[in-house]
N, C-alpha and C. Protein backbone atom coordinates (compact mmCIF):
# COMPACT_ATOMS: atom_id res chain seq x y z
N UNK A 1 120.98 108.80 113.01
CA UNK A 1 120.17 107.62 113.22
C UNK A 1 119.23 107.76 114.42
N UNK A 2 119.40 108.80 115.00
CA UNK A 2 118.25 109.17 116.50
C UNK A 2 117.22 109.58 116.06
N UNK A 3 117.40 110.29 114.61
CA UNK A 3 116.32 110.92 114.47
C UNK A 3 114.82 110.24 114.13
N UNK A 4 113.49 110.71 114.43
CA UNK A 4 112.47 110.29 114.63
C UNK A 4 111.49 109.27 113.15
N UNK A 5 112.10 109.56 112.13
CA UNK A 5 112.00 108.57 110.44
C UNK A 5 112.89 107.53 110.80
N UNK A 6 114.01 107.00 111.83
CA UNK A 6 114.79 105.74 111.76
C UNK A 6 114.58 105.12 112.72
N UNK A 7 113.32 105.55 113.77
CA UNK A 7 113.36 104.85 114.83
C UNK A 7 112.70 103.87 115.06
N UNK A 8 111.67 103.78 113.59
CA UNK A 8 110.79 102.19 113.90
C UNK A 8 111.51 101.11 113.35
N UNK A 9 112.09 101.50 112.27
CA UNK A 9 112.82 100.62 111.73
C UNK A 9 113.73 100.24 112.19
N UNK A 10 114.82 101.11 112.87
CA UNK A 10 115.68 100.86 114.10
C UNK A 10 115.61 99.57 115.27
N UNK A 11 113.95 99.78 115.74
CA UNK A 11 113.72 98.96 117.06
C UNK A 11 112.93 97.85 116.30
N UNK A 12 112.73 98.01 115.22
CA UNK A 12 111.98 96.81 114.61
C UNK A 12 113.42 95.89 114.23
N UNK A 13 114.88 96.28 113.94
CA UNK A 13 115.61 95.42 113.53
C UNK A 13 116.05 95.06 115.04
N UNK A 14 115.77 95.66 115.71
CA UNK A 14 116.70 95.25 117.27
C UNK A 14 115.65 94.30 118.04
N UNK A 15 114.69 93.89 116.96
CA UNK A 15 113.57 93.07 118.25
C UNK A 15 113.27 91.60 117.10
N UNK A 16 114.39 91.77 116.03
CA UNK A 16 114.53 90.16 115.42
C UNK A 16 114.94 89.15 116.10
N UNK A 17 114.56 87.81 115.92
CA UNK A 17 115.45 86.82 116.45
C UNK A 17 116.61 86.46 116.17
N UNK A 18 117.31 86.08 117.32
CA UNK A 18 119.08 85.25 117.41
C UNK A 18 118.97 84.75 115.83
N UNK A 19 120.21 85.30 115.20
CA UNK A 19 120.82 84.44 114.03
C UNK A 19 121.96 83.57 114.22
N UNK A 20 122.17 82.55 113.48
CA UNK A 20 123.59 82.05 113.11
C UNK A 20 124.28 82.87 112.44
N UNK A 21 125.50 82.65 112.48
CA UNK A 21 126.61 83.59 111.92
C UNK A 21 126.33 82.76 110.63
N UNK A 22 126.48 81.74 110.21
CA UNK A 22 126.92 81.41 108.95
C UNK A 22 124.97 82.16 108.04
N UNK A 23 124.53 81.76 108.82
CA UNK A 23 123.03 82.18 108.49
C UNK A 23 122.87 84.04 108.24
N UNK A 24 124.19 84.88 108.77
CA UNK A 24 123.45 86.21 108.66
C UNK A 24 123.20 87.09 107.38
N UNK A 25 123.86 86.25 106.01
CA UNK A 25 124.27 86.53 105.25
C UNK A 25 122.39 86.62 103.99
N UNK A 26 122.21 85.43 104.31
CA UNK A 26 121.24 84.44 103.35
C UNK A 26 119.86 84.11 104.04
N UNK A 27 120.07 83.56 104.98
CA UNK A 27 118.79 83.19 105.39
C UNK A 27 118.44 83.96 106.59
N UNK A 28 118.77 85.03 107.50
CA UNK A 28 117.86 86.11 108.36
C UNK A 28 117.56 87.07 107.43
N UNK A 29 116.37 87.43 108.26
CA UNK A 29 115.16 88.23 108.16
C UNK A 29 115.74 89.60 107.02
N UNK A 30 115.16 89.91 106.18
CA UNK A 30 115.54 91.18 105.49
C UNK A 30 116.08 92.19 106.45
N UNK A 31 115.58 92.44 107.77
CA UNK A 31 115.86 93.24 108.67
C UNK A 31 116.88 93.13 109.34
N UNK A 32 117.83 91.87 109.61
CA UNK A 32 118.41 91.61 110.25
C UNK A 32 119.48 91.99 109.25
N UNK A 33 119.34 91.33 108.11
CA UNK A 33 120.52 91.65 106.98
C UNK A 33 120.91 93.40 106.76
N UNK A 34 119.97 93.68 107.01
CA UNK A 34 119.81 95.26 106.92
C UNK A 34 120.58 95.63 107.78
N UNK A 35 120.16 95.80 109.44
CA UNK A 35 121.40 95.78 110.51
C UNK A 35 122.43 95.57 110.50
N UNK A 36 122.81 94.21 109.42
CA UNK A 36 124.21 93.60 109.30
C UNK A 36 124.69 94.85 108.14
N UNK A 37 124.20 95.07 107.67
CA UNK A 37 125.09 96.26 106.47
C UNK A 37 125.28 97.38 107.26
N UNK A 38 124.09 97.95 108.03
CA UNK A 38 123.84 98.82 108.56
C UNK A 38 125.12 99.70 109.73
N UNK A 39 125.79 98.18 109.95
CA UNK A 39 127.01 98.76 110.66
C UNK A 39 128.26 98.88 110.31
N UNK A 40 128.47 98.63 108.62
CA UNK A 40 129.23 99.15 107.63
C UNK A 40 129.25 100.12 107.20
N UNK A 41 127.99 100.76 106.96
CA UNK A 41 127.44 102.01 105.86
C UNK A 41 126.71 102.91 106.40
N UNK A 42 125.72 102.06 107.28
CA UNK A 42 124.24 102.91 107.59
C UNK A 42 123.61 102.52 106.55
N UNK A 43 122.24 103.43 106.87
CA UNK A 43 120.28 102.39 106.15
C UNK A 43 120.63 103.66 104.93
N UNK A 44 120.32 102.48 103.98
CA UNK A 44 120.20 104.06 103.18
C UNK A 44 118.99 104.56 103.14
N UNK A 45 118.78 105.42 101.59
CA UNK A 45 117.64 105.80 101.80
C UNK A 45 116.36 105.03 100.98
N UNK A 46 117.09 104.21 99.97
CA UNK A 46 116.10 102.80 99.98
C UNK A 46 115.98 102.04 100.84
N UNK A 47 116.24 101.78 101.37
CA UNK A 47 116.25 100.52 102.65
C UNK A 47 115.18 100.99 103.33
N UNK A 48 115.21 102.01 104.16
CA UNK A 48 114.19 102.57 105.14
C UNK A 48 112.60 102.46 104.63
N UNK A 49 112.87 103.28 103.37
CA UNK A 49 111.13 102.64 103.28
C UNK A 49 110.63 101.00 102.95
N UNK A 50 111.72 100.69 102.76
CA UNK A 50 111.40 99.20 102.41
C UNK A 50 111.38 98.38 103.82
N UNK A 51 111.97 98.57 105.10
CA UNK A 51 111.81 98.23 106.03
C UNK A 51 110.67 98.92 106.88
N UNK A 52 110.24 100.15 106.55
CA UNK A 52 108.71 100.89 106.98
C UNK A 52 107.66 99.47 106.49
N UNK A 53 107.98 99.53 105.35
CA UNK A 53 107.10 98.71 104.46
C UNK A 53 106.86 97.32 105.42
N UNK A 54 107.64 96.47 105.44
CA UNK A 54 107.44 95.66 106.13
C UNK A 54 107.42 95.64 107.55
N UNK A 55 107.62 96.81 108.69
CA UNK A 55 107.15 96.91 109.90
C UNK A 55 105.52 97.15 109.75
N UNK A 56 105.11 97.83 108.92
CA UNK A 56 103.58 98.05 108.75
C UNK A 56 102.59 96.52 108.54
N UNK A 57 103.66 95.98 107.40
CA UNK A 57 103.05 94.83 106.77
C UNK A 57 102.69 93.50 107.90
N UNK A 58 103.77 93.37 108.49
CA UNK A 58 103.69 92.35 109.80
C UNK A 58 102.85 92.96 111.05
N UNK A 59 102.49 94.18 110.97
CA UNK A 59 101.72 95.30 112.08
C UNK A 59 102.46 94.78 113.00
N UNK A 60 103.55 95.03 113.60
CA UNK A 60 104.07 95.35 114.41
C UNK A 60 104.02 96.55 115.29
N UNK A 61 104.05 96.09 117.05
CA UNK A 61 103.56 97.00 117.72
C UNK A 61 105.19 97.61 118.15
N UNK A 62 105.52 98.62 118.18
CA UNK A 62 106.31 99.16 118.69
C UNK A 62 106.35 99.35 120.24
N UNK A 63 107.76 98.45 121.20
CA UNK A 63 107.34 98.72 122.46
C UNK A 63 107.79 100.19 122.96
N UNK A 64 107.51 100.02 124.40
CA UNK A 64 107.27 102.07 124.74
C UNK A 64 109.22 102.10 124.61
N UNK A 65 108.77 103.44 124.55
CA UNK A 65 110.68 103.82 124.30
C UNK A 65 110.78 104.33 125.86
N UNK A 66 112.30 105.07 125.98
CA UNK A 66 112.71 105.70 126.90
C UNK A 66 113.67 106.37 126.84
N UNK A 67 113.64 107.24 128.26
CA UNK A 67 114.17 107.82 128.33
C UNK A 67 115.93 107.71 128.29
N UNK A 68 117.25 108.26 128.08
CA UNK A 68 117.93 107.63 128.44
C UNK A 68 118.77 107.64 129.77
N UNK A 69 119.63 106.42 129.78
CA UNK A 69 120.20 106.33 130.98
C UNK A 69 121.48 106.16 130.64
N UNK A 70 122.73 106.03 132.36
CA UNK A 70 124.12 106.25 131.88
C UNK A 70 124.46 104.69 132.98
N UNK A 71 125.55 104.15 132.76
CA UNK A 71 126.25 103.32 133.83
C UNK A 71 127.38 102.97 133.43
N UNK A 72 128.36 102.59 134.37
CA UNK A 72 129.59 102.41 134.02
C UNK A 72 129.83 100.82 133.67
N UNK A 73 130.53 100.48 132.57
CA UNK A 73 130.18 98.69 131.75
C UNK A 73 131.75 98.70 131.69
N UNK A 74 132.26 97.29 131.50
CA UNK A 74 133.63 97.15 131.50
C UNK A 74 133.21 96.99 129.95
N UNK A 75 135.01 97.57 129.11
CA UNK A 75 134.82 97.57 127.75
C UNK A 75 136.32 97.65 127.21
N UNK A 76 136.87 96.14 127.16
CA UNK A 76 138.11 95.52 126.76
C UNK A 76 138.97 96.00 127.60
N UNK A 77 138.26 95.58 129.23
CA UNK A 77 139.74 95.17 130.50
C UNK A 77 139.36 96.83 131.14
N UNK A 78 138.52 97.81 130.28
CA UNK A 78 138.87 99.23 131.14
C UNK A 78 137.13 99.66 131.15
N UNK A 79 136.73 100.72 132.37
CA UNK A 79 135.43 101.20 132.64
C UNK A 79 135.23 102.02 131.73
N UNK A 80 134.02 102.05 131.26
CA UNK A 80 132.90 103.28 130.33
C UNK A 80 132.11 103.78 130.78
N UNK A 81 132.14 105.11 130.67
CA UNK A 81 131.00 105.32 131.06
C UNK A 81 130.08 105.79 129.49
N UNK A 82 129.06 104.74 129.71
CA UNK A 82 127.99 104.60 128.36
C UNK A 82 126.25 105.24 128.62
N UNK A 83 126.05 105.74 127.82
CA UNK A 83 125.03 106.42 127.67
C UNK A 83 123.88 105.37 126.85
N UNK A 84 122.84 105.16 127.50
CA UNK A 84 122.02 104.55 126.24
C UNK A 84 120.82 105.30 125.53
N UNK A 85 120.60 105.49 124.68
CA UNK A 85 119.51 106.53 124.19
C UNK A 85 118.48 105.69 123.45
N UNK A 86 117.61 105.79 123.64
CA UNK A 86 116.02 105.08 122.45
C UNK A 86 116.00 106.24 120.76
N UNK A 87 116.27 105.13 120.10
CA UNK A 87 116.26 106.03 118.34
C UNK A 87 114.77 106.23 118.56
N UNK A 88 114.75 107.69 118.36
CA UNK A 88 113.33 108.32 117.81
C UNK A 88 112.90 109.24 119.57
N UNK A 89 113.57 109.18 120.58
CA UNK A 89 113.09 109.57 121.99
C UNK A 89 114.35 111.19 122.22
N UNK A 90 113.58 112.54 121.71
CA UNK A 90 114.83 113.63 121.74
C UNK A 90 114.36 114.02 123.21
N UNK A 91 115.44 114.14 123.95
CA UNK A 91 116.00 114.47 124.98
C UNK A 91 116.96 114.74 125.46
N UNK A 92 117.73 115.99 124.48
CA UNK A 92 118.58 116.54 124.62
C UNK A 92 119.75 117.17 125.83
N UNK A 93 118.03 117.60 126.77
CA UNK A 93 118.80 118.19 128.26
C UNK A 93 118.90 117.06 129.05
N UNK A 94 117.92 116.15 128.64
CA UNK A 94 118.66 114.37 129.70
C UNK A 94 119.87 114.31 129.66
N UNK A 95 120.55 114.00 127.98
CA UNK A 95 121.40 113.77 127.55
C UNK A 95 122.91 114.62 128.16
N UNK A 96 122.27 115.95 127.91
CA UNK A 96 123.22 116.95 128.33
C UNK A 96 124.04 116.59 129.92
N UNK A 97 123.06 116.53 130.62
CA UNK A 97 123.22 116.16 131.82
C UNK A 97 123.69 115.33 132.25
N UNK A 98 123.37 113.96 131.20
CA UNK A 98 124.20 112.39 131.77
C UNK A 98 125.52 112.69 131.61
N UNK A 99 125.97 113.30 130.07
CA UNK A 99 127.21 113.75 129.62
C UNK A 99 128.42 114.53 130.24
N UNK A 100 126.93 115.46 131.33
CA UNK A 100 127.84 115.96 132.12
C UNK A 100 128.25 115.15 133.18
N UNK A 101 127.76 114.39 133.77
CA UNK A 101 127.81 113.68 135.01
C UNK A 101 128.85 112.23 135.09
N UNK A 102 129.55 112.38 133.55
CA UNK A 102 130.62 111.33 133.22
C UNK A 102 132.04 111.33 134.31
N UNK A 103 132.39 110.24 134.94
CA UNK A 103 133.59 110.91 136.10
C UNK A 103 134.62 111.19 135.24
N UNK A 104 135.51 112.26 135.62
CA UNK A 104 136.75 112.99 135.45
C UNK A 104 137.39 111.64 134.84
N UNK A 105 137.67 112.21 133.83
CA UNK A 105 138.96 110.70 132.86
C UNK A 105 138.64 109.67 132.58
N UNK A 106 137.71 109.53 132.58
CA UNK A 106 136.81 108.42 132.10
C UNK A 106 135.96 108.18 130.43
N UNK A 107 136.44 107.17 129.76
CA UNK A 107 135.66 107.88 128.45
C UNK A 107 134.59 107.30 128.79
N UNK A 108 133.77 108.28 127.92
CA UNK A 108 132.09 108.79 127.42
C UNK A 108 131.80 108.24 126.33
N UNK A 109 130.67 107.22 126.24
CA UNK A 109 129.93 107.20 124.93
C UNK A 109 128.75 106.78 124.74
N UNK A 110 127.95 106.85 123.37
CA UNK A 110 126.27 107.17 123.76
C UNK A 110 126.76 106.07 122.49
N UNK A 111 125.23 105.21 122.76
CA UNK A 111 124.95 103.86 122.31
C UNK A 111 123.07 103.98 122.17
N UNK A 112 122.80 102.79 121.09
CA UNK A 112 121.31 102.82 121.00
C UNK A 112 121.44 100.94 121.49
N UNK A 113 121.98 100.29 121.64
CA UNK A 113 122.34 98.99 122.00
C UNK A 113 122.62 98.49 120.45
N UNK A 114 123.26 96.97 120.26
CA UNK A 114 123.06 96.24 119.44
C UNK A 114 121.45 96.63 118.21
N UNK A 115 122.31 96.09 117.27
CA UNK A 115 120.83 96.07 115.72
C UNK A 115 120.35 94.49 115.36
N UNK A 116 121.28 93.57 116.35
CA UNK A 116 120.87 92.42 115.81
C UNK A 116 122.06 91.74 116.67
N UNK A 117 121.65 90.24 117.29
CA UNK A 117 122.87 89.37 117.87
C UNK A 117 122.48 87.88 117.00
N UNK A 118 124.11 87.68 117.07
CA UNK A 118 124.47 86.50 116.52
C UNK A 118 125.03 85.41 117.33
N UNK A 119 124.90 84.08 116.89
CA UNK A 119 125.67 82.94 118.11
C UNK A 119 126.20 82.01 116.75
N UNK A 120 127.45 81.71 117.10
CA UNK A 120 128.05 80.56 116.70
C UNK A 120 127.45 78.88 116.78
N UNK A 121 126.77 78.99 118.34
CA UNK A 121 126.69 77.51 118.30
C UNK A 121 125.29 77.12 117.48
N UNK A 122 125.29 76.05 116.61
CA UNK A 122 124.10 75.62 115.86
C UNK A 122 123.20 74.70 116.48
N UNK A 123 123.55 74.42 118.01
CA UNK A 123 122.69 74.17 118.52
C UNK A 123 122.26 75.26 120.05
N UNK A 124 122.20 76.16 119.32
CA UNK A 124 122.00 76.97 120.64
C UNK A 124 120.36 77.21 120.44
N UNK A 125 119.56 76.32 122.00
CA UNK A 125 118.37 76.78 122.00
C UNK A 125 117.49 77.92 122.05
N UNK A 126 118.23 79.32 121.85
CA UNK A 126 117.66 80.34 121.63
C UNK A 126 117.37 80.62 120.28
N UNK A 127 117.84 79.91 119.25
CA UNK A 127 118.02 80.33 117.62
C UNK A 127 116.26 80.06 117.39
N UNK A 128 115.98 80.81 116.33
CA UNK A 128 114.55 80.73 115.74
C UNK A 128 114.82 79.45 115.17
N UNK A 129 113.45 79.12 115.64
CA UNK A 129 113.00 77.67 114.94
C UNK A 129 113.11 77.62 113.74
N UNK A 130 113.33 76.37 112.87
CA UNK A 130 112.93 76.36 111.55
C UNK A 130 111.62 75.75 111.45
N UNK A 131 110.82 76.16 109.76
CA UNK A 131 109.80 75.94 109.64
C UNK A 131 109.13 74.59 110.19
N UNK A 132 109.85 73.26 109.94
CA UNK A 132 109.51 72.13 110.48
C UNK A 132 109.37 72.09 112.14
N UNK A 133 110.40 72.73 112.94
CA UNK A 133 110.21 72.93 113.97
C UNK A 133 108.64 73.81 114.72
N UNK A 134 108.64 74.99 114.12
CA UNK A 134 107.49 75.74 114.14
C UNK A 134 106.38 74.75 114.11
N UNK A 135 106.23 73.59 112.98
CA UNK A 135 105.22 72.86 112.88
C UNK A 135 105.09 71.86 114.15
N UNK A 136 105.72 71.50 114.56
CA UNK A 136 106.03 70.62 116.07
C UNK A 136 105.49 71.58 117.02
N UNK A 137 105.47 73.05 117.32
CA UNK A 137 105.27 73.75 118.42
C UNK A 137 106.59 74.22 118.86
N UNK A 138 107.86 73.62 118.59
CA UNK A 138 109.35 73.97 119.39
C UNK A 138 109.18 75.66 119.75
N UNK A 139 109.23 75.98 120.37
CA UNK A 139 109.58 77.63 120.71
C UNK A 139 110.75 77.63 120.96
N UNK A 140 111.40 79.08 121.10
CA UNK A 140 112.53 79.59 121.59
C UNK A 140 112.47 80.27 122.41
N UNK A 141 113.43 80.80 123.56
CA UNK A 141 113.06 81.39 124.66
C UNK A 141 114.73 82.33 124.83
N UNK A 142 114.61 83.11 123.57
CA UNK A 142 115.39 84.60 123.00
C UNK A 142 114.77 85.43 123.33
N UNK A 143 114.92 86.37 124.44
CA UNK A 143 114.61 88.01 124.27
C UNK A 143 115.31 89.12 123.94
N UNK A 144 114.51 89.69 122.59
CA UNK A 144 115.39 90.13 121.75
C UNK A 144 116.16 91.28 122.34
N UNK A 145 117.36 92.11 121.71
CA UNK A 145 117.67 93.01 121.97
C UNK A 145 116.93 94.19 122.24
N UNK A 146 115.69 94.98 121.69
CA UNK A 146 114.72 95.78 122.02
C UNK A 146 113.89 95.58 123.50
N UNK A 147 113.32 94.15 123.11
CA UNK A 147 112.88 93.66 124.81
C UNK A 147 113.51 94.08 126.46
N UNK A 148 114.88 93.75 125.82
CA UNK A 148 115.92 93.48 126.94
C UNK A 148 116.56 95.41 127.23
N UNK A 149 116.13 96.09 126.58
CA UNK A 149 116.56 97.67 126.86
C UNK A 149 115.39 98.52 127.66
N UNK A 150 114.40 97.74 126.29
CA UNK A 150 112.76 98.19 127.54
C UNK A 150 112.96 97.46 128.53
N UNK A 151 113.30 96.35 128.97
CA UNK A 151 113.24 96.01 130.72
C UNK A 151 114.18 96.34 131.29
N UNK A 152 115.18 97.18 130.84
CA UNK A 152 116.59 97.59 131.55
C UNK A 152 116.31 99.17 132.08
N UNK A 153 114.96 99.80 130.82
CA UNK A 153 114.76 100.97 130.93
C UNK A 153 113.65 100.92 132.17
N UNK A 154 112.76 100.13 132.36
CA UNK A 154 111.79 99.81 132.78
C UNK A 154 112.27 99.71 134.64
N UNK A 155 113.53 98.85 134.59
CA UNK A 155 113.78 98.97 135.91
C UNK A 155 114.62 99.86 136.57
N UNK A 156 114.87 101.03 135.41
CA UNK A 156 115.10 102.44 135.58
C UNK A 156 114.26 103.58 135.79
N UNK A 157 112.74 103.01 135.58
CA UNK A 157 111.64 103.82 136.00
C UNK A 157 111.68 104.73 134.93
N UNK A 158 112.45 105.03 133.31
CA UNK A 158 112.66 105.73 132.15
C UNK A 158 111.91 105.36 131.07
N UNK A 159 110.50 104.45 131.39
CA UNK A 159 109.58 104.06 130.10
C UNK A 159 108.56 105.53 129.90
N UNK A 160 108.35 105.82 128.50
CA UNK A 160 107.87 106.66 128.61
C UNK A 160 106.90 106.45 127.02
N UNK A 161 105.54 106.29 127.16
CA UNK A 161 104.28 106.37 126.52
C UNK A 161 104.66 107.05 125.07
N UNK A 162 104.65 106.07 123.75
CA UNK A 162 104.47 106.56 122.82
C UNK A 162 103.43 107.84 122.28
């Protein structure tokens, strides 16, 4: 999934808006539903062009990728040390290096972040508007999962020019 054919479609599903859980099934975005299988199975190989298809169709700009980075995250009561990598960004000897630099006894693991987040509450003001809402002006003030890695990468000084 790093490789450079899954990476628009990749950051195009990671830069959808907040779903409802009861909603992830039926009513989010083809892309989002996609993500939601996606971490059962993986994209197949229909899916991908059909999600090319519609990253083109909406012209969506792809934001800059990066390089990756490592930090230690608590992960059920015990430390990780986690790797984050951008799908489609090869940087193998980065990689090599973070991998090496994991402390003694500590597990290691490489992550592209979340493909999509979900919230329970149905009134949570981050959820995409519905159409009637849209017509009022209501916005939401969700930054998606993609957003939130470019500014994590960003204040790692690891953005790096498509």
């Amino acid at each position: 999934m790093l490789d450079e054919r899954y990476a628009p479609a990749l950051r195009y599903m990671q830069d959808q808006p907040l779903v409802h859980v009861k909603d992830l099934a039926y009513a989010a975005s083809f892309a989002t539903r996609v993500a939601w299988a996606a971490y059962q199975a993986g994209i197949t190989t229909r899916q991908l062009p059909a999600i090319n298809d519609i990253v083109a169709m909406r012209r969506w700009v792809e934001p800059p990728r990066w390089l990756p980075w490592a930090e230690v995250v608590q992960d059920r009561g015990a430390d990780t040390y986690l790797i984050t990598v951008c799908p489609g960004t090869a940087a193998p000897e980065k990689l090599r290096q973070l991998a090496a630099a994991a402390p003694a006894g500590m597990p290691c693991g490489i992550t592209i972040g979340p493909l999509y987040k979900t919230t329970r509450d149905i009134d949570d003001p981050r959820l995409a508007p519905t159409p009637s809402e849209k017509r009022r002006g209501k916005r939401t003030s969700y930054v998606t999962v993609c957003r939130r890695l470019v500014e994590r990468a960003s204040d790692f000084g690891l953005l790096i020019e498509i």
